[in-house]
N, C-alpha and C. Protein backbone atom coordinates (compact mmCIF):
# COMPACT_ATOMS: atom_id res chain seq x y z
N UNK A 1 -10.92 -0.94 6.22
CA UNK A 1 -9.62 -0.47 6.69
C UNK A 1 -8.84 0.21 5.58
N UNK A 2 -8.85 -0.04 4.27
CA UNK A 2 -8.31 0.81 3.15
C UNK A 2 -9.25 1.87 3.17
N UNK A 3 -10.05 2.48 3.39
CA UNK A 3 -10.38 3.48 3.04
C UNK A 3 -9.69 4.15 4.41
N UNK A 4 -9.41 3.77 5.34
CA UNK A 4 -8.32 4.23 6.53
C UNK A 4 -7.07 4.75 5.68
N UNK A 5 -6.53 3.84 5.38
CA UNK A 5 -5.59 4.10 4.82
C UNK A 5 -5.04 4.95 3.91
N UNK A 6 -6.40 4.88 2.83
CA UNK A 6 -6.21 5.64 1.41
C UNK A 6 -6.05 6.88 2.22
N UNK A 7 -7.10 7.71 3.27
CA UNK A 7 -7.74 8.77 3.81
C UNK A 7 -6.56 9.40 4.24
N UNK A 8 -5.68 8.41 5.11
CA UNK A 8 -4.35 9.32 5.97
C UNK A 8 -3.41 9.11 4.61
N UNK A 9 -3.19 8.48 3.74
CA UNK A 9 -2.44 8.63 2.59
C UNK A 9 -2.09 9.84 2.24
N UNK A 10 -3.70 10.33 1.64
CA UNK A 10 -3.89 11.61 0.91
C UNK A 10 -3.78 12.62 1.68
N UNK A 11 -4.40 12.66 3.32
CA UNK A 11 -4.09 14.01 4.26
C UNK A 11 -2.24 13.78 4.21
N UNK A 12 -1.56 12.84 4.42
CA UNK A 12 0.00 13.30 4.80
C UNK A 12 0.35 13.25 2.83
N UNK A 13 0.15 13.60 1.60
CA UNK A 13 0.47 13.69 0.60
C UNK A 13 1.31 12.42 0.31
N UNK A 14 1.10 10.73 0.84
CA UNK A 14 1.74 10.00 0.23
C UNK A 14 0.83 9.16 -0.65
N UNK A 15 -0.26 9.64 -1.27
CA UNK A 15 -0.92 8.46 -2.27
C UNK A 15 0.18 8.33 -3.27
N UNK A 16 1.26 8.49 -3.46
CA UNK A 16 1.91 8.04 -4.62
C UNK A 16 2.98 6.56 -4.03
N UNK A 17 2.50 6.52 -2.70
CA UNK A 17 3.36 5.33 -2.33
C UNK A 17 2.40 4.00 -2.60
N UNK A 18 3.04 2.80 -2.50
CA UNK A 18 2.04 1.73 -2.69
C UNK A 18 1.99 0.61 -1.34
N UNK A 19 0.96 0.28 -1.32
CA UNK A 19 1.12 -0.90 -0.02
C UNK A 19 0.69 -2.26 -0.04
N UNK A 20 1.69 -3.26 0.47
CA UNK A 20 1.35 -4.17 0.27
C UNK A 20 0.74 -4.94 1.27
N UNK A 21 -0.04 -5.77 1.10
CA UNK A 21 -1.10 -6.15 1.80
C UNK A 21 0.01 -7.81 2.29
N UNK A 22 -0.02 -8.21 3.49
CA UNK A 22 1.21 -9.47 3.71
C UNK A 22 0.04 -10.20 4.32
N UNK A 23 0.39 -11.77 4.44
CA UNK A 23 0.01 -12.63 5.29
C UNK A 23 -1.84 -12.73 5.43
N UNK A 24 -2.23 -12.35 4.45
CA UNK A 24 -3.55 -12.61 3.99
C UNK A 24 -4.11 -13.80 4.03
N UNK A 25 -4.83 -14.43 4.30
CA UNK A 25 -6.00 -15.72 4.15
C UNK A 25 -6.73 -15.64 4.98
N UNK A 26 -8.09 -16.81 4.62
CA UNK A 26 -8.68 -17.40 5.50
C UNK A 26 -8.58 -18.71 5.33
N UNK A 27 -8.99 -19.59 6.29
CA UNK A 27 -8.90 -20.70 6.44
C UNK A 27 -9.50 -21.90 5.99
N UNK A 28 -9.56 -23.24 5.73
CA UNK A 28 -11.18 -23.82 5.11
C UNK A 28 -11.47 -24.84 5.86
N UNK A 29 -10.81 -24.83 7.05
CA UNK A 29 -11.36 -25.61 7.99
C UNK A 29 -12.36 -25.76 9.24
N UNK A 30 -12.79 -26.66 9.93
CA UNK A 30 -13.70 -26.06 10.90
C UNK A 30 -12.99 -26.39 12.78
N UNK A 31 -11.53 -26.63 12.25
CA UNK A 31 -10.94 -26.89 13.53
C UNK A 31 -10.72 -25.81 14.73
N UNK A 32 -11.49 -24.42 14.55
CA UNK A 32 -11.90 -23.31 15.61
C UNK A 32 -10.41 -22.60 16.00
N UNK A 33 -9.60 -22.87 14.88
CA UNK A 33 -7.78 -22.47 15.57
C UNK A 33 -8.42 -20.93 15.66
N UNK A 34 -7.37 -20.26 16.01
CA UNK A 34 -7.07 -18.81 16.39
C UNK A 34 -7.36 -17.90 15.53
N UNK A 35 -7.11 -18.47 13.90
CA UNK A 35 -7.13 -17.53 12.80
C UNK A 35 -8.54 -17.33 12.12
N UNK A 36 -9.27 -17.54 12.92
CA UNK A 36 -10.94 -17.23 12.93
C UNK A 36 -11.29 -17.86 11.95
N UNK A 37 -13.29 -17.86 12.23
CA UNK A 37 -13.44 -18.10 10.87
C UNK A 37 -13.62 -19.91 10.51
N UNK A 38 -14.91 -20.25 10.06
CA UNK A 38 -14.92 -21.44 9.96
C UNK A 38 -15.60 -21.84 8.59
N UNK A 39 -14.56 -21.44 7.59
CA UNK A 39 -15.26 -21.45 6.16
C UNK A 39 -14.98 -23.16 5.63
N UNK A 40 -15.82 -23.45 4.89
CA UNK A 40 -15.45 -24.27 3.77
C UNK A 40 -14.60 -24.22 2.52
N UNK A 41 -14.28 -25.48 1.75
CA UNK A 41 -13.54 -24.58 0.96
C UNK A 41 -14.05 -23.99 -0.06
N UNK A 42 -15.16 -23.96 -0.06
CA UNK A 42 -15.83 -23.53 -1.45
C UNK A 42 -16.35 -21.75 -0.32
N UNK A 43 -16.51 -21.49 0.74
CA UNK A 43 -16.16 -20.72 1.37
C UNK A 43 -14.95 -19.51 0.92
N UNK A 44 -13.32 -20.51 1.19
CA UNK A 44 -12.36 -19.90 1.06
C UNK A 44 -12.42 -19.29 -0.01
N UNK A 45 -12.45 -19.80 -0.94
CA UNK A 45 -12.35 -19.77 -2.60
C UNK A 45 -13.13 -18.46 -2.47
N UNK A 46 -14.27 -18.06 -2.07
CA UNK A 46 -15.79 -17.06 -2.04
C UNK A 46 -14.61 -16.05 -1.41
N UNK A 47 -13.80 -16.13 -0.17
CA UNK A 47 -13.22 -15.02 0.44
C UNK A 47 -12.36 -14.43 -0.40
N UNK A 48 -11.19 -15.57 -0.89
CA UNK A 48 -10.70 -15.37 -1.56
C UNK A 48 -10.34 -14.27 -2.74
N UNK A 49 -11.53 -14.58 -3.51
CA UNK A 49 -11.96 -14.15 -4.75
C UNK A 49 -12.37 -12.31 -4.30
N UNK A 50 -13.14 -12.35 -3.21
CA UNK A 50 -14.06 -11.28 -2.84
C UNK A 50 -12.46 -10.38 -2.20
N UNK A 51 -11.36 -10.47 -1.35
CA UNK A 51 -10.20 -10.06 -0.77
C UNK A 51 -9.56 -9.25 -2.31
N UNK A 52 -9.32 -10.04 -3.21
CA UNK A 52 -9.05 -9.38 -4.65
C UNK A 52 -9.67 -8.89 -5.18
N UNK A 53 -10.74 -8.80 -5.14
CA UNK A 53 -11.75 -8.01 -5.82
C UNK A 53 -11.86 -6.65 -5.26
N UNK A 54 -11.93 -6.65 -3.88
CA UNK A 54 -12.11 -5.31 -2.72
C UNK A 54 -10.83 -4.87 -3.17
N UNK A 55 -9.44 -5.55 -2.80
CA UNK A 55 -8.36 -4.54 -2.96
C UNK A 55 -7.64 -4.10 -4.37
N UNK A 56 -8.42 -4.59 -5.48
CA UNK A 56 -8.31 -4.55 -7.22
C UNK A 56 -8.93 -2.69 -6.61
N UNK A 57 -9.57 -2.61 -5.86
CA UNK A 57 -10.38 -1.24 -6.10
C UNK A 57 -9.46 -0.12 -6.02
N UNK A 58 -8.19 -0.35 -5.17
CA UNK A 58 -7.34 1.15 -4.03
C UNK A 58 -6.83 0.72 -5.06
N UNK A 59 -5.44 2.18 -5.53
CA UNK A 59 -4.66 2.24 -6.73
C UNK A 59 -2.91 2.06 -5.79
N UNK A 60 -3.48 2.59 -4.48
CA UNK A 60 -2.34 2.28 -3.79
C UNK A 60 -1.87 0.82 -3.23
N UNK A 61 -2.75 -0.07 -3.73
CA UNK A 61 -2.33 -1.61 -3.01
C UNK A 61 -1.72 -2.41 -4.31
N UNK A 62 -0.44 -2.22 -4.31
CA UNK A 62 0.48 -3.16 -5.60
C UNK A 62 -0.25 -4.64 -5.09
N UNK A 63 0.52 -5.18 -4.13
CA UNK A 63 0.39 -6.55 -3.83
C UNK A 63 -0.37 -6.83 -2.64
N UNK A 64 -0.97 -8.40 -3.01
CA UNK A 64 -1.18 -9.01 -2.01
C UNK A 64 -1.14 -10.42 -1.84
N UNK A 65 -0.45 -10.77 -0.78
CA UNK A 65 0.49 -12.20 -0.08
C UNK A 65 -0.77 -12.87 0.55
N UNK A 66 -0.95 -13.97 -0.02
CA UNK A 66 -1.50 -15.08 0.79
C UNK A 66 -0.54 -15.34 1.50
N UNK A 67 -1.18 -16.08 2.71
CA UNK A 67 -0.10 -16.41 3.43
C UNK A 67 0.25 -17.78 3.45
N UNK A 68 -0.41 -18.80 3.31
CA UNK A 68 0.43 -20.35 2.96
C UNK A 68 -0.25 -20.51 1.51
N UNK A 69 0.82 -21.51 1.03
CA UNK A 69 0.84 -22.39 -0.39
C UNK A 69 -0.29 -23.38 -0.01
N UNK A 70 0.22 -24.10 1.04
CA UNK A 70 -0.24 -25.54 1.33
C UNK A 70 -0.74 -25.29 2.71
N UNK A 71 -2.09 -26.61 3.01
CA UNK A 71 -2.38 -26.18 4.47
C UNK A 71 -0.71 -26.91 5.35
N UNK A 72 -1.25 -26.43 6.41
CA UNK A 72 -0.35 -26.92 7.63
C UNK A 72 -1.55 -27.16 8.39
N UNK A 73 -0.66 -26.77 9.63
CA UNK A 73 -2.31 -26.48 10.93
C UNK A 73 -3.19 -25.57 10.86
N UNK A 74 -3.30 -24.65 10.16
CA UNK A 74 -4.40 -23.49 9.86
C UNK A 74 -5.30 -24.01 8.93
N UNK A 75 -5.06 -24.95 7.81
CA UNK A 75 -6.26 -24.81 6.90
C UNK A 75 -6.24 -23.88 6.26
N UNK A 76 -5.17 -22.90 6.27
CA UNK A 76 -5.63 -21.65 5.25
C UNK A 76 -4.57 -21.76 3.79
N UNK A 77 -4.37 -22.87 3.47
CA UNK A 77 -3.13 -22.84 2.29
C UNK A 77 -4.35 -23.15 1.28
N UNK A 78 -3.52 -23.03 -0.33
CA UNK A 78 -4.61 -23.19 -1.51
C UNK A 78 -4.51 -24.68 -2.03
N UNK A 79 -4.04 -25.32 -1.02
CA UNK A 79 -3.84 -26.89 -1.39
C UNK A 79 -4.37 -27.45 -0.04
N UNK A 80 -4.13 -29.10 -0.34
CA UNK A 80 -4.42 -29.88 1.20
C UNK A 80 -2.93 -30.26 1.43
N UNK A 81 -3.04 -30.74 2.34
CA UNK A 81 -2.15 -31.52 3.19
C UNK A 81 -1.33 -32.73 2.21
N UNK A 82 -2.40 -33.41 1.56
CA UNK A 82 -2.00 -34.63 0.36
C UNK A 82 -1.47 -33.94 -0.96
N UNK A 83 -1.69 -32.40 -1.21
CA UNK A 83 -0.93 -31.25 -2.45
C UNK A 83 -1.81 -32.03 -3.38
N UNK A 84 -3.14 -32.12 -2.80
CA UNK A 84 -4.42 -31.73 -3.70
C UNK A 84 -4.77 -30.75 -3.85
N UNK A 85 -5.62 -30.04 -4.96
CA UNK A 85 -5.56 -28.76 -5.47
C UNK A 85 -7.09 -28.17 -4.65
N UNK A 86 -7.11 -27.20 -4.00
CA UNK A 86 -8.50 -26.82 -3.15
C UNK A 86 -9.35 -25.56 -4.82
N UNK A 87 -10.30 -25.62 -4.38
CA UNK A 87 -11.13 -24.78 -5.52
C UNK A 87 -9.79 -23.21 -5.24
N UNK A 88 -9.81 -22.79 -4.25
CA UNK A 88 -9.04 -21.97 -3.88
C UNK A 88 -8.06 -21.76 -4.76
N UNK A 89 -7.18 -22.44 -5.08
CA UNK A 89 -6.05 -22.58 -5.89
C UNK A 89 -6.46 -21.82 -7.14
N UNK A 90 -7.74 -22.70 -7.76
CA UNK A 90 -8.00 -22.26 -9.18
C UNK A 90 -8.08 -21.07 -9.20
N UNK A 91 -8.52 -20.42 -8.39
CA UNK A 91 -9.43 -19.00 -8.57
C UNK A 91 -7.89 -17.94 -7.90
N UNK A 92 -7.09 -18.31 -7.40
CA UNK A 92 -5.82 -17.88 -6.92
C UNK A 92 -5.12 -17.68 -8.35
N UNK A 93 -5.09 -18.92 -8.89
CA UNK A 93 -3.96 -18.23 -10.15
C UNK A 93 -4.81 -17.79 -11.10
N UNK A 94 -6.13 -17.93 -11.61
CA UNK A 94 -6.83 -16.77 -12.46
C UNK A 94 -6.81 -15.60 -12.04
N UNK A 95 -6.70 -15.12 -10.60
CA UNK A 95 -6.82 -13.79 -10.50
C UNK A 95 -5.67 -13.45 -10.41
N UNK A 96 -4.46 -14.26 -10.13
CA UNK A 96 -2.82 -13.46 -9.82
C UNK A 96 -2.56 -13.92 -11.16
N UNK A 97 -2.26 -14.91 -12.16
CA UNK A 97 -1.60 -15.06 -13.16
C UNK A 97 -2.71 -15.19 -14.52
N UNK A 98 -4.16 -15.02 -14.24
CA UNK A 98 -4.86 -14.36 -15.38
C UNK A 98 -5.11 -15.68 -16.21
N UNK A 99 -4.87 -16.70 -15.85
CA UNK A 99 -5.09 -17.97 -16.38
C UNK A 99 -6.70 -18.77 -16.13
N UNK A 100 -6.79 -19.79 -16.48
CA UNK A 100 -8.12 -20.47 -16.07
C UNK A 100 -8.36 -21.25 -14.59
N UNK A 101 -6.65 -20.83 -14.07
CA UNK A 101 -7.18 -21.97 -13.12
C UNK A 101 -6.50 -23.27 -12.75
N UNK A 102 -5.71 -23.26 -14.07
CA UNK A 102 -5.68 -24.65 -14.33
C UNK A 102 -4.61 -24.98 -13.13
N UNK A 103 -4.09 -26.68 -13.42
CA UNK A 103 -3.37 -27.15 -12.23
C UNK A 103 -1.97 -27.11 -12.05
């Protein structure tokens, strides 16, 4: 879908704008909710990682928003329910704040 994007960018002359990507995740549960997708969390962490990596590529995508901290009912936050730390987490702040990970 970014290469959608980049494509009508450059035909209407706005590649100099930037876009931000909102409400991003997947989930690490296998409770079949709505928001697809029945990863693990060592799964999430894999999507995760791979979502930043794909959109590190477009020069036009400043940001991108996970969408929960913590699970709720989706399963898709970088913590549990108890604000135990999911592999997710680690690999969340090495790639947004360039760190190891840590807690």
């Amino acid at each position: 879908r970014l290469d959608n994007f980049a494509m009508v960018m450059k035909r209407y002359g706005d590649v100099d704008k930037t876009l931000w990507l909102t409400e991003t995740g997947f989930t690490s549960g296998d409770n079949g909710d709505a928001y697809g997708g029945h990863l693990d969390e060592s799964g999430q962490d894999e999507a995760l990682r791979m979502e930043y990596e794909e959109t590190s590529g477009y020069d036009q995508v400043e940001t991108v928003f996970w969408r929960y901290a913590y699970d709720i009912d989706t399963y898709m936050g970088l913590t549990r329910r108890d604000a135990s730390l999911k592999p997710s987490w680690h690999e969340f702040t090495r790639l947004i704040i360039g760190g190891k990970g840590g807690d």
